[in-house]
C-alpha atoms as a PDB file:
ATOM      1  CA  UNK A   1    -134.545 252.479  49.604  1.00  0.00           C
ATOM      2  CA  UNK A   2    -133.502 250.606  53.019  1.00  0.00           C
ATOM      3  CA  UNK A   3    -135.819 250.985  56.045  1.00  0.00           C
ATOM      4  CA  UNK A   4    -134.496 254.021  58.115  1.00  0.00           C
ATOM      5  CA  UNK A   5    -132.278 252.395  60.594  1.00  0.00           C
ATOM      6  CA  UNK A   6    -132.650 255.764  62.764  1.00  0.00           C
ATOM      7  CA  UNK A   7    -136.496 255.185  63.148  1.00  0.00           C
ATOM      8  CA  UNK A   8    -136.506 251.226  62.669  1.00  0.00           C
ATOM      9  CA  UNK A   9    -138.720 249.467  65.422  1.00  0.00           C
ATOM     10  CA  UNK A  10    -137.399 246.433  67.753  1.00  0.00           C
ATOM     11  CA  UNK A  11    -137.434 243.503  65.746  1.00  0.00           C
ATOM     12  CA  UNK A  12    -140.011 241.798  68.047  1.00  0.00           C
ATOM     13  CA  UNK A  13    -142.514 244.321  66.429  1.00  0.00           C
ATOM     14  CA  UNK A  14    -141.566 243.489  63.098  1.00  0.00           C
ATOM     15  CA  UNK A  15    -142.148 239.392  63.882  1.00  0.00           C
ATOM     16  CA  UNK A  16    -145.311 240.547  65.602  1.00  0.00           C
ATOM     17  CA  UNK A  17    -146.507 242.187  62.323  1.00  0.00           C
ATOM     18  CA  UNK A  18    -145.279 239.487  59.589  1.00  0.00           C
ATOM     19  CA  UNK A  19    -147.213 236.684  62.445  1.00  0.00           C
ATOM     20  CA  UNK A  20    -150.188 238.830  61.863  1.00  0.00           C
ATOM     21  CA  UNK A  21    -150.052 238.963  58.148  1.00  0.00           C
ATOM     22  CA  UNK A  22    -148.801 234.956  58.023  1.00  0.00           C
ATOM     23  CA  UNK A  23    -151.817 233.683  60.671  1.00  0.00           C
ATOM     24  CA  UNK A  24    -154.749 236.336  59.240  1.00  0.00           C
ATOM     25  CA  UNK A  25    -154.053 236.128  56.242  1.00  0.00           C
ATOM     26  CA  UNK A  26    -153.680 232.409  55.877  1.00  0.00           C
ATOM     27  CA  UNK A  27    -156.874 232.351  57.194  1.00  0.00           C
ATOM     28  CA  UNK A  28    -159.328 234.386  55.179  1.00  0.00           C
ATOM     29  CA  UNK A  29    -159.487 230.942  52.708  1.00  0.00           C
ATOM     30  CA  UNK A  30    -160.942 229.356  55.841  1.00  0.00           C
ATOM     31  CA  UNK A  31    -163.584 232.587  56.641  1.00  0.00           C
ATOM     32  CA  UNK A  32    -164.143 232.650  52.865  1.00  0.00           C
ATOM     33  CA  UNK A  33    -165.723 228.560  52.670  1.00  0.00           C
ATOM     34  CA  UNK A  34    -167.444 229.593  56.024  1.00  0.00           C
ATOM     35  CA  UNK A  35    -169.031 232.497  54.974  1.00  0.00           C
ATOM     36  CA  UNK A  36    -170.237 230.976  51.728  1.00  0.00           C
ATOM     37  CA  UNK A  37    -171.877 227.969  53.121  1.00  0.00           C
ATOM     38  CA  UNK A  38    -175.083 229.879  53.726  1.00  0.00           C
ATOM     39  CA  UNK A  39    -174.138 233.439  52.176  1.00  0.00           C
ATOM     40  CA  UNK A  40    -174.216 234.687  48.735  1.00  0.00           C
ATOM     41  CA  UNK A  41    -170.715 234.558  47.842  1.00  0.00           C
ATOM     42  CA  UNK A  42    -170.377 237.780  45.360  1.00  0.00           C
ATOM     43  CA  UNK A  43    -172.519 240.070  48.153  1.00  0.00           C
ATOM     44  CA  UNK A  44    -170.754 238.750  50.921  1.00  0.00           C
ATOM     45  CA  UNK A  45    -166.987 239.616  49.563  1.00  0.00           C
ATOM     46  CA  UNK A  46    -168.822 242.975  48.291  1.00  0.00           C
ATOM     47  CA  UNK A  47    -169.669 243.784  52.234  1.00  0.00           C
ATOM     48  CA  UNK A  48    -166.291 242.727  53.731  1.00  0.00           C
ATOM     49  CA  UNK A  49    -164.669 245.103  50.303  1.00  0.00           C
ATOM     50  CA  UNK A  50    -167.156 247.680  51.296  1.00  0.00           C
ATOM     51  CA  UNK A  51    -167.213 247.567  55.402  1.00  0.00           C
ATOM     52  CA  UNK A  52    -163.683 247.382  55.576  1.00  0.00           C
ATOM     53  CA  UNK A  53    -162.355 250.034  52.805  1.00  0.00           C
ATOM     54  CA  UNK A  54    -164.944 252.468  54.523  1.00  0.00           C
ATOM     55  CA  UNK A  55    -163.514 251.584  58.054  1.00  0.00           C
ATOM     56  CA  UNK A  56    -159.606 252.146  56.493  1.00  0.00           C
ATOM     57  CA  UNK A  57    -160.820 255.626  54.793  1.00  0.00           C
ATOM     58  CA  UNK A  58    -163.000 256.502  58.087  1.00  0.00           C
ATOM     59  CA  UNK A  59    -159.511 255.959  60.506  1.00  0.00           C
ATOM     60  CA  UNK A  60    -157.468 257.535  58.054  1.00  0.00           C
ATOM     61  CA  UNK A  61    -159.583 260.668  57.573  1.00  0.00           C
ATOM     62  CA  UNK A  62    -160.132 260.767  61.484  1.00  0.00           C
ATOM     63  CA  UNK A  63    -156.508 261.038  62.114  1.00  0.00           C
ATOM     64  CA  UNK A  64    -155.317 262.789  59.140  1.00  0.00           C
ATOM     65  CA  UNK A  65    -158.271 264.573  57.407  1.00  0.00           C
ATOM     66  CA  UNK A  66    -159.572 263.913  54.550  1.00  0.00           C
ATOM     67  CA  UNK A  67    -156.707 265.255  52.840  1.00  0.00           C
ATOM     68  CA  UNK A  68    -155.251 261.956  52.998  1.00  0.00           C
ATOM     69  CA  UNK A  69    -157.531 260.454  51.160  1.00  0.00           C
ATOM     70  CA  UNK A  70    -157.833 262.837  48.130  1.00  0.00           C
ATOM     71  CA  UNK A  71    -156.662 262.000  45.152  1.00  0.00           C
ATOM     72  CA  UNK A  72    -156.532 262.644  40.951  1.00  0.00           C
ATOM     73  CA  UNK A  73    -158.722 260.956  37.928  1.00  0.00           C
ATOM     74  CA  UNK A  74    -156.028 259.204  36.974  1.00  0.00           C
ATOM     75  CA  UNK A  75    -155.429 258.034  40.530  1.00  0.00           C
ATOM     76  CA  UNK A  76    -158.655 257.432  41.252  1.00  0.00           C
ATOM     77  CA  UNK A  77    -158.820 255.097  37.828  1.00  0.00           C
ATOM     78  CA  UNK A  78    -155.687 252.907  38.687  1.00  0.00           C
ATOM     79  CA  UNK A  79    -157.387 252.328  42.225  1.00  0.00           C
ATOM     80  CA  UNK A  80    -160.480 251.221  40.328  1.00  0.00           C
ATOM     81  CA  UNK A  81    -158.541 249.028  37.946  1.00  0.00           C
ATOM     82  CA  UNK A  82    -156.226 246.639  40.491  1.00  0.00           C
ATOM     83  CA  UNK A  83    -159.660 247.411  43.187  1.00  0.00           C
ATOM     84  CA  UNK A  84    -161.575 245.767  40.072  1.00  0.00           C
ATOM     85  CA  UNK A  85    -159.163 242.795  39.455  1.00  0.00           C
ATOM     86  CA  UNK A  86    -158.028 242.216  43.103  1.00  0.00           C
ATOM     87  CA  UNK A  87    -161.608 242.164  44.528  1.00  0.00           C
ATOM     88  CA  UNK A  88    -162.828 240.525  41.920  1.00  0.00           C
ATOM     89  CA  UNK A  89    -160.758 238.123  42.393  1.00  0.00           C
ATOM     90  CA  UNK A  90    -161.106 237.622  45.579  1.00  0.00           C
ATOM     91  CA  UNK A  91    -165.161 237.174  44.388  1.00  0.00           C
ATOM     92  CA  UNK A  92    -164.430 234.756  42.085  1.00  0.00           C
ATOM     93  CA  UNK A  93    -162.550 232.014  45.192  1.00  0.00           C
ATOM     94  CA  UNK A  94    -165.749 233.009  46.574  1.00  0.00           C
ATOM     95  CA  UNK A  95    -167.671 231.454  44.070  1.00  0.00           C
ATOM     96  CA  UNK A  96    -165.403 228.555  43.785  1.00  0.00           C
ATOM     97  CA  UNK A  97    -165.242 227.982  47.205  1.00  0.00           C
ATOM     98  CA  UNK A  98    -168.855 226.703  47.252  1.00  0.00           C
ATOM     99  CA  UNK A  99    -167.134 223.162  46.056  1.00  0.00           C
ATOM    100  CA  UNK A 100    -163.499 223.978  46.405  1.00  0.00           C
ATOM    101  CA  UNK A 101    -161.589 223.309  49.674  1.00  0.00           C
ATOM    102  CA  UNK A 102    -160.160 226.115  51.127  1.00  0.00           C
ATOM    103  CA  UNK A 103    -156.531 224.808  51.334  1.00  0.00           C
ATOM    104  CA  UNK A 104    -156.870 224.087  48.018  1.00  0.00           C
ATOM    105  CA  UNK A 105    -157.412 227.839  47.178  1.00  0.00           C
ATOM    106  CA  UNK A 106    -155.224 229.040  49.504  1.00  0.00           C
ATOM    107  CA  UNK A 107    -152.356 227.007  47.557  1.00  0.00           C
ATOM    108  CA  UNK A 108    -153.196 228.480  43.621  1.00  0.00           C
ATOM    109  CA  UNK A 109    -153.684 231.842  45.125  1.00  0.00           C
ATOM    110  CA  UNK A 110    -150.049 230.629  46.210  1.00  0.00           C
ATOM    111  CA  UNK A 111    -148.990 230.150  42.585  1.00  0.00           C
ATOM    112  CA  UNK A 112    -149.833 234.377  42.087  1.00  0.00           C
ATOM    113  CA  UNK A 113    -145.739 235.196  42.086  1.00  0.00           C
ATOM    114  CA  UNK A 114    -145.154 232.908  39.278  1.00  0.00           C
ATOM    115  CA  UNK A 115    -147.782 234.486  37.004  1.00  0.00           C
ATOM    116  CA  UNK A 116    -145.987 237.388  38.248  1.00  0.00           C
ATOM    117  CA  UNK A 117    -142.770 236.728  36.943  1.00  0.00           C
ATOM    118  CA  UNK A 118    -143.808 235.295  33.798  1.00  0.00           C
ATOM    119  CA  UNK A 119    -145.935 238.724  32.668  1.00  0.00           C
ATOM    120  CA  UNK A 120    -142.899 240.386  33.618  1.00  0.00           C
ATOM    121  CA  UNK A 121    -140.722 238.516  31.156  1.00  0.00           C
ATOM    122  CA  UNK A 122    -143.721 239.025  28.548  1.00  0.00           C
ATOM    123  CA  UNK A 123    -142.816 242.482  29.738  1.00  0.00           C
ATOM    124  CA  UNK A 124    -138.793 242.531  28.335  1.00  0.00           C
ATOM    125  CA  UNK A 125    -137.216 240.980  31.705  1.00  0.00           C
ATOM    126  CA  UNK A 126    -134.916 238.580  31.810  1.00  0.00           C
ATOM    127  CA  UNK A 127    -135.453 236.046  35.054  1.00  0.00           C
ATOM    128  CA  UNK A 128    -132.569 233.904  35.893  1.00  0.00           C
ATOM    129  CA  UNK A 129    -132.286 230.993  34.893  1.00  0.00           C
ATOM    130  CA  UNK A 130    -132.964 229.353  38.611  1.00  0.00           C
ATOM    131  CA  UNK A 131    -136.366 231.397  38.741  1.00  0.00           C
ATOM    132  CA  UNK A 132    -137.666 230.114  35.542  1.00  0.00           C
ATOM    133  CA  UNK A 133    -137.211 226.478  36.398  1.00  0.00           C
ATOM    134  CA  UNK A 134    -138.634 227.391  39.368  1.00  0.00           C
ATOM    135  CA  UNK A 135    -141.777 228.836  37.800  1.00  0.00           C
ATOM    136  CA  UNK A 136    -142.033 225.268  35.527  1.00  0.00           C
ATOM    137  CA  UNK A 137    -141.644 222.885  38.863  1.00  0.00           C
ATOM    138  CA  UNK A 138    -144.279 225.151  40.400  1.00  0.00           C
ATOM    139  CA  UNK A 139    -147.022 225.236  38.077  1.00  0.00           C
ATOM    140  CA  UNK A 140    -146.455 221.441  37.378  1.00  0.00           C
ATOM    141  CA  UNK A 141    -147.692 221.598  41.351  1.00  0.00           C
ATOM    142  CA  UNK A 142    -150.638 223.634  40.134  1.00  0.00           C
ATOM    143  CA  UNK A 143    -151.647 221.110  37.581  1.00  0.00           C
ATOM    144  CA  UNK A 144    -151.914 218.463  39.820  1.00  0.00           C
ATOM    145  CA  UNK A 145    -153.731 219.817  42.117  1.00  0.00           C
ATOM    146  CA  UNK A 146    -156.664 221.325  39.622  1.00  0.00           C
ATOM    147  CA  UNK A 147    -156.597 217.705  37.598  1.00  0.00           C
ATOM    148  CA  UNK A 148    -159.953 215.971  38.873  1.00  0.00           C
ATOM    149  CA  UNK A 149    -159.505 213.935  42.139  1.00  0.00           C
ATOM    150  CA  UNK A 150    -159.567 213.031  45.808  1.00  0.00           C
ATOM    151  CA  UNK A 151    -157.165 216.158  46.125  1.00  0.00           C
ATOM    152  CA  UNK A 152    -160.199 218.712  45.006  1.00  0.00           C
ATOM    153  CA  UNK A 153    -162.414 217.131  46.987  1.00  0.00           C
ATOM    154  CA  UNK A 154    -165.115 216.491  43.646  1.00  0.00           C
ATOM    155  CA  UNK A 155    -164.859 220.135  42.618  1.00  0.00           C
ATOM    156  CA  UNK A 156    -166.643 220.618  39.401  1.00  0.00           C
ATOM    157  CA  UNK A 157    -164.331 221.776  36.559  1.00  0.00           C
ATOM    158  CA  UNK A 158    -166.119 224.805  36.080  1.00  0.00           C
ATOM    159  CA  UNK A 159    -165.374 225.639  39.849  1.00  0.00           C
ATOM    160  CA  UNK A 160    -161.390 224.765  39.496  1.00  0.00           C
ATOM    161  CA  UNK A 161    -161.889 226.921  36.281  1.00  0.00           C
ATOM    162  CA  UNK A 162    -163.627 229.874  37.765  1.00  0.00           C
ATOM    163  CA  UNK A 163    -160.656 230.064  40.863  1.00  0.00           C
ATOM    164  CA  UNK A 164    -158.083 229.537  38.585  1.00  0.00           C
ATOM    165  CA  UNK A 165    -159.528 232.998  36.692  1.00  0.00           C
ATOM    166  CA  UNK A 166    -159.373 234.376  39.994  1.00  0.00           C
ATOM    167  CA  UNK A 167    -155.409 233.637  40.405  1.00  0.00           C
ATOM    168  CA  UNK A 168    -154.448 235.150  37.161  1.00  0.00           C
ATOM    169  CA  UNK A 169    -156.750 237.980  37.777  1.00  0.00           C
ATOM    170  CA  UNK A 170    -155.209 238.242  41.223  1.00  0.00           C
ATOM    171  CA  UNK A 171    -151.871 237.764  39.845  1.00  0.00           C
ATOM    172  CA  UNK A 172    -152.555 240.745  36.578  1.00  0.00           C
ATOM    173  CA  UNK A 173    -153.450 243.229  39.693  1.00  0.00           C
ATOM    174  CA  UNK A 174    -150.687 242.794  41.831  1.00  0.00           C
ATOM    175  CA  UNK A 175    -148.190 242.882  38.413  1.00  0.00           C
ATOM    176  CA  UNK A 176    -149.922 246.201  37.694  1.00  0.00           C
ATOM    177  CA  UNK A 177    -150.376 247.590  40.704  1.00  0.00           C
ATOM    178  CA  UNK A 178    -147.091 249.094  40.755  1.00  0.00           C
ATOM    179  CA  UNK A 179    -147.601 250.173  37.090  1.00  0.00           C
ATOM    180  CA  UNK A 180    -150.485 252.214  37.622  1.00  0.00           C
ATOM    181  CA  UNK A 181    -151.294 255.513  38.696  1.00  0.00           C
ATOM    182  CA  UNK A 182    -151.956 255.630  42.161  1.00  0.00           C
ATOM    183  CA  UNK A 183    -152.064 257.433  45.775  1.00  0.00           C
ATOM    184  CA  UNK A 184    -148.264 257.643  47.311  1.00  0.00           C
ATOM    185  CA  UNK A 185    -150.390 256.100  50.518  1.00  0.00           C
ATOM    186  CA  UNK A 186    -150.250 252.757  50.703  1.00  0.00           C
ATOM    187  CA  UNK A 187    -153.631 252.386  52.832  1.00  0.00           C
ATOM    188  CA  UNK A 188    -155.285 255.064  50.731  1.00  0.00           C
ATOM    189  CA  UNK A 189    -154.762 252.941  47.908  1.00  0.00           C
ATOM    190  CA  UNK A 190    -156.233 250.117  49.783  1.00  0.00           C
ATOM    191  CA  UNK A 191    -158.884 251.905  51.031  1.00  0.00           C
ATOM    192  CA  UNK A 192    -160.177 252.774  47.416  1.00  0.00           C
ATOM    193  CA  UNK A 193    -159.346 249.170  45.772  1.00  0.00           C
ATOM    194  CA  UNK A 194    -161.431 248.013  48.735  1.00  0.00           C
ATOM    195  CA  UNK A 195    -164.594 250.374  48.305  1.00  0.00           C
ATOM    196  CA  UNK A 196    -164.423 250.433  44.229  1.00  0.00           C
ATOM    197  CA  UNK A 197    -163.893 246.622  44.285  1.00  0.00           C
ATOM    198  CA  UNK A 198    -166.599 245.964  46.538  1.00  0.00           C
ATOM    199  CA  UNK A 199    -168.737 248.216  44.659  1.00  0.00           C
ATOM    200  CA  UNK A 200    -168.262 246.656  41.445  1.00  0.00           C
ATOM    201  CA  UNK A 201    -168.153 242.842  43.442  1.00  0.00           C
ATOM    202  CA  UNK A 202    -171.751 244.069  44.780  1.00  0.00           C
ATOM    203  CA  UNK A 203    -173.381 244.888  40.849  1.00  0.00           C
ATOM    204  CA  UNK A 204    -171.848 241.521  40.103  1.00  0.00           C
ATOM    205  CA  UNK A 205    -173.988 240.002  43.080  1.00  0.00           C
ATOM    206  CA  UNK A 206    -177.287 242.452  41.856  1.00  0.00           C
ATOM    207  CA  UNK A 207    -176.714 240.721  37.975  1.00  0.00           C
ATOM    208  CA  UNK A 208    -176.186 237.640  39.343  1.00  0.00           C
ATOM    209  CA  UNK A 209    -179.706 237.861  41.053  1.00  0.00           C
ATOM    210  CA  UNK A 210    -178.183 237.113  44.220  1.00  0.00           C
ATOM    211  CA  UNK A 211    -180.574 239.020  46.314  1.00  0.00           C
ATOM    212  CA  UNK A 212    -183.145 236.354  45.705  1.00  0.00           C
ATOM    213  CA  UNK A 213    -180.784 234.074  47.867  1.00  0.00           C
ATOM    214  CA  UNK A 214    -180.501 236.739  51.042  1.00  0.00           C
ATOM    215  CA  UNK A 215    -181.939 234.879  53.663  1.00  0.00           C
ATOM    216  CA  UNK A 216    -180.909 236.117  56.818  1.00  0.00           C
ATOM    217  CA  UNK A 217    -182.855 233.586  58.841  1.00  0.00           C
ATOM    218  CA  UNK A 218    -180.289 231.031  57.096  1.00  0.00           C
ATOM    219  CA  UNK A 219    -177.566 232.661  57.371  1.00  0.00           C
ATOM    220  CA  UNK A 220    -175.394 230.494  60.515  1.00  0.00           C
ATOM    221  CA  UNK A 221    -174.183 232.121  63.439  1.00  0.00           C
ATOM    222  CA  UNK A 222    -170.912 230.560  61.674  1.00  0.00           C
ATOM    223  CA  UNK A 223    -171.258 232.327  58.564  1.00  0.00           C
ATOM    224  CA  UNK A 224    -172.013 235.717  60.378  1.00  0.00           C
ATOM    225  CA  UNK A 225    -169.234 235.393  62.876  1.00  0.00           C
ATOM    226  CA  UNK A 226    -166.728 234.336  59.447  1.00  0.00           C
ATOM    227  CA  UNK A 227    -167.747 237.237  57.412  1.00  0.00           C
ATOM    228  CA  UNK A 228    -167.129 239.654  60.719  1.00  0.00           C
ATOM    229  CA  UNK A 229    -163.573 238.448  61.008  1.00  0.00           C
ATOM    230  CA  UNK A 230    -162.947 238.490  57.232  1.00  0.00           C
ATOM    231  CA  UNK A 231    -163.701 242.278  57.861  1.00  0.00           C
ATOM    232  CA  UNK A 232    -162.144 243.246  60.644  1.00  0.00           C
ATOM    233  CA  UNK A 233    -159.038 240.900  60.860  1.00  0.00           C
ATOM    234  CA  UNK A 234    -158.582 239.812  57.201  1.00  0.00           C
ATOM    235  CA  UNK A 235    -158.806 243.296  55.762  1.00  0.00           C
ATOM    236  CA  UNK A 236    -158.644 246.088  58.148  1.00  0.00           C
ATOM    237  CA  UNK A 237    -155.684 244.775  60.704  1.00  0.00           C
ATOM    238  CA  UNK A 238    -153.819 242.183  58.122  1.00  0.00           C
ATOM    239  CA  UNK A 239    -153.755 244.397  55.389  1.00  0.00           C
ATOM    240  CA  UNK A 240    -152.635 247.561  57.795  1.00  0.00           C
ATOM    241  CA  UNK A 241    -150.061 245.238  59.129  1.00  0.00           C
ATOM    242  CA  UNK A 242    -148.630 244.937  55.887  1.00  0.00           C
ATOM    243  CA  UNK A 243    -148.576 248.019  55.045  1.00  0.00           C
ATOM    244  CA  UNK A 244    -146.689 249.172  58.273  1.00  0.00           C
ATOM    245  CA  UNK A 245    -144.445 246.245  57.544  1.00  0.00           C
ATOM    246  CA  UNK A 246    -143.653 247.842  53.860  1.00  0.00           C
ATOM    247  CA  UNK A 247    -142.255 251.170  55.701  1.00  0.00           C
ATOM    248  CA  UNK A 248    -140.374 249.403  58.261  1.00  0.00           C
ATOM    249  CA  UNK A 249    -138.798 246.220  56.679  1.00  0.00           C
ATOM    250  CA  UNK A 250    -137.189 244.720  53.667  1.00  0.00           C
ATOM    251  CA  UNK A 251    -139.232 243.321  51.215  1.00  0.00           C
ATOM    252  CA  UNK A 252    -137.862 240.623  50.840  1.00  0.00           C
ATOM    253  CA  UNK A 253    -138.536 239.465  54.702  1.00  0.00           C
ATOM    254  CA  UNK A 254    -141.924 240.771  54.268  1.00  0.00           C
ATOM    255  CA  UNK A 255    -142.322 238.623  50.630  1.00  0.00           C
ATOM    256  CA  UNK A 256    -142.360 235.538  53.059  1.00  0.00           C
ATOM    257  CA  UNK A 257    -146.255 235.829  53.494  1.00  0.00           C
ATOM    258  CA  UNK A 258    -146.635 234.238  49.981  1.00  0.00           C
ATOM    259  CA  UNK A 259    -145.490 230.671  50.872  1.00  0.00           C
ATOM    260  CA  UNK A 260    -146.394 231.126  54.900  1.00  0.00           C
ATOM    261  CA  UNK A 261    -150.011 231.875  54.151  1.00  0.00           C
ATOM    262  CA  UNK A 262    -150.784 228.710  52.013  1.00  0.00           C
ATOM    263  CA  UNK A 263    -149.079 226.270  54.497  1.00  0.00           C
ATOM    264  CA  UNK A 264    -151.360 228.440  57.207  1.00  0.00           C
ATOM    265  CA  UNK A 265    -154.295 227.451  55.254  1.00  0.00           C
ATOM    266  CA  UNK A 266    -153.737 223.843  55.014  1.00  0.00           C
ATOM    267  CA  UNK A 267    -153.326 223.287  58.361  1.00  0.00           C
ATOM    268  CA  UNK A 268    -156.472 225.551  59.428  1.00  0.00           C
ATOM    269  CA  UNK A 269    -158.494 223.902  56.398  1.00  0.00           C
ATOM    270  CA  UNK A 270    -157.644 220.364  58.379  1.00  0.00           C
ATOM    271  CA  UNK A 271    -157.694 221.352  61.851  1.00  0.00           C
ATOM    272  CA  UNK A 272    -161.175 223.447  61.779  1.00  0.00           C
ATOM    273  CA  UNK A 273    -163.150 222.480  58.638  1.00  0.00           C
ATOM    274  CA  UNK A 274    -161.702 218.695  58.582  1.00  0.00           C
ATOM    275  CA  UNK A 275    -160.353 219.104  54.805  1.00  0.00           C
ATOM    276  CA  UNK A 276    -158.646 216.095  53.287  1.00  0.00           C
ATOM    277  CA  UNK A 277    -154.804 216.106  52.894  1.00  0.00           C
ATOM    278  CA  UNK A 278    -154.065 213.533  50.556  1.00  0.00           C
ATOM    279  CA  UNK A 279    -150.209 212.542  49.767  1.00  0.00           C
ATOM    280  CA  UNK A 280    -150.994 214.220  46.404  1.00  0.00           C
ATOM    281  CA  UNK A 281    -151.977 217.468  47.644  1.00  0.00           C
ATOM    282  CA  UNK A 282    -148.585 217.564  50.115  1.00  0.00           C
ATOM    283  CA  UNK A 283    -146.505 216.476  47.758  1.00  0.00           C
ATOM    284  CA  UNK A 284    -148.224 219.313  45.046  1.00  0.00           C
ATOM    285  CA  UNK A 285    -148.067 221.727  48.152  1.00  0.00           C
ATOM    286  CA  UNK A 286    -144.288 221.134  48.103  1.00  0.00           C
ATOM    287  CA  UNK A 287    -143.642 221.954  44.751  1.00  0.00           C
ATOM    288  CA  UNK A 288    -145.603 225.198  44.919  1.00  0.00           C
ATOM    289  CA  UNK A 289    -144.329 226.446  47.970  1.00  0.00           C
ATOM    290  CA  UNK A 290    -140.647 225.604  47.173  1.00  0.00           C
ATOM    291  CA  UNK A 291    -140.861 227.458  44.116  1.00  0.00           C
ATOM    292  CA  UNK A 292    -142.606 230.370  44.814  1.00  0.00           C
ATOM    293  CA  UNK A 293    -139.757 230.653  47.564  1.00  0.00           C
ATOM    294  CA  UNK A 294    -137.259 230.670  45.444  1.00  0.00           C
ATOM    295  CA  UNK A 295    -138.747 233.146  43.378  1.00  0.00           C
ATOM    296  CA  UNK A 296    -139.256 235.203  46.067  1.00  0.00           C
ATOM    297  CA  UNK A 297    -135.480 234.680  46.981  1.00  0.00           C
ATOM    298  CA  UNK A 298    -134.004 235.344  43.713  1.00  0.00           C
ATOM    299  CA  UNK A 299    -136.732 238.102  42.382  1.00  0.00           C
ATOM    300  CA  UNK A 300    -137.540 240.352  45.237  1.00  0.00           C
ATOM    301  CA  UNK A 301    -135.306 242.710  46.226  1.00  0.00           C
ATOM    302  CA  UNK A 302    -133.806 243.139  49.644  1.00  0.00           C
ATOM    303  CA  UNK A 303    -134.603 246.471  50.192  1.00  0.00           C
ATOM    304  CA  UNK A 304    -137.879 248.193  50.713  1.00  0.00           C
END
């Protein structure tokens, strides 16, 4: 279904929203490797899941009632299911991000619509022909970049192995998320893939004995400040950005985030945290980012 035309906002509003969703949410890498440098990474995602699904449900039931937020068992399972596997892997770049630069994550998280594509043609579709070679030049990209090197800054290969279990659970929820049973409102469903999530992300952190490592007095002013606009910014406005942008403008247009956001992250991973950018890593970054637009050309409809 197209936008309606009779109710569609100025386009300056619509590059206002897709700038918020392209700058915040190329950033959240950068918060994430902030926040973990003296935070427990599995309790910290848990609170931003947990703070900022609670604030989405709170504004929502303000304005609408909590009407709005009700929904069925079978609902209220899907939201637990893509809550569980988004989240969690969100949790899991957390974890990795202890070693991992955050460009670096930022650019497999990148890879997500070519997992995407290839679980739908497990799935009975046929891609074209252009999208599959895209999907080969692209994770060739991804397999340079996780190979052991300058480029991953001395990761371990249990770290590069823990975020790349992160992208394909990333990539599984947003294939499914459209499969599953779920609330007709868009930040309903986030609002419960954020609080289930987090809840499950936080008994993660309690089995993981991470409340032996809570040490406020260590936490930085940096880490505090990171994990606040994670919350706020990286959830509750980028996330109700996108959602407005879903109503009000093709999807294909709003799509673009997924090769904006990594080249975002790259330059904010450089600029702020002082990341290496090695001629591998750009010339990697290319071949990711290229493909994942075309796939985002070819495979996403125009409409929304």
């Amino acid at each position: 279904m197209e936008p309606d035309s009779a109710a569609a906002p100025p386009a300056w509003q619509i590059w206002l929203a897709l700038g918020i969703v392209y700058v915040l949410w190329g950033s959240t890498w950068l918060g994430i490797r902030v926040v973990v440098d003296t935070m427990p990474p599995l309790l910290s995602a848990a609170t931003r899941f947990l703070v900022a699904g609670g604030a989405i449900g709170g504004l929502l039931a303000a304005r609408s009632g909590f009407a709005r937020l009700a929904v069925t068992r079978g609902q209220l399972a899907g939201s637990f299911l893509i809550g569980s596997l988004l989240m969690g892997a969100n949790g899991l770049a957390s974890l990795a991000e202890q070693e991992v630069p955050s460009a670096l994550t930022a650019l497999l998280f990148a890879s997500v619509p070519l997992w995407v594509v290839v679980f739908r043609r497990l799935a009975g579709e046929r891609p074209s022909a252009a999208t599959m070679l895209a999907i080969i030049v692209g994770f060739a990209g991804v397999a340079v970049l996780v190979r052991p090197g300058e480029q991953s800054a001395g990761a371990s290969a249990l770290a590069l192995g823990v975020l790349m279990l992160g992208t394909f659970a990333w990539a599984v929820g947003t294939f499914l998320s459209s499969r599953v049973e779920r609330p007709s409102d868009a930040l309903a469903f986030a609002a419960w893939q954020m609080v289930l999530g987090g809840a499950l992300l936080a008994a993660a952190g309690l089995a993981a004995g991470e409340p032996a490592d809570i040490r406020p007095d260590a936490f930085s002013a940096e880490s505090l400040f990171a994990l606040g606009y994670l919350v706020v910014f990286g959830s509750v406005v980028a996330f109700s950005a996108f959602a407005w942008l879903l109503q009000h403008a093709p999807v294909s247009k709003v799509a673009t985030y997924a090769y904006v956001n990594p080249a975002v992250a790259i330059a904010l991973g450089w600029l702020i945290l002082g990341e290496t950018i090695t001629p591998l890593t750009i010339a990697a970054s290319l071949l990711i980012i290229a493909s994942v637009a075309i796939v985002v050309r070819y495979e996403t409809p125009s409409s929304a």
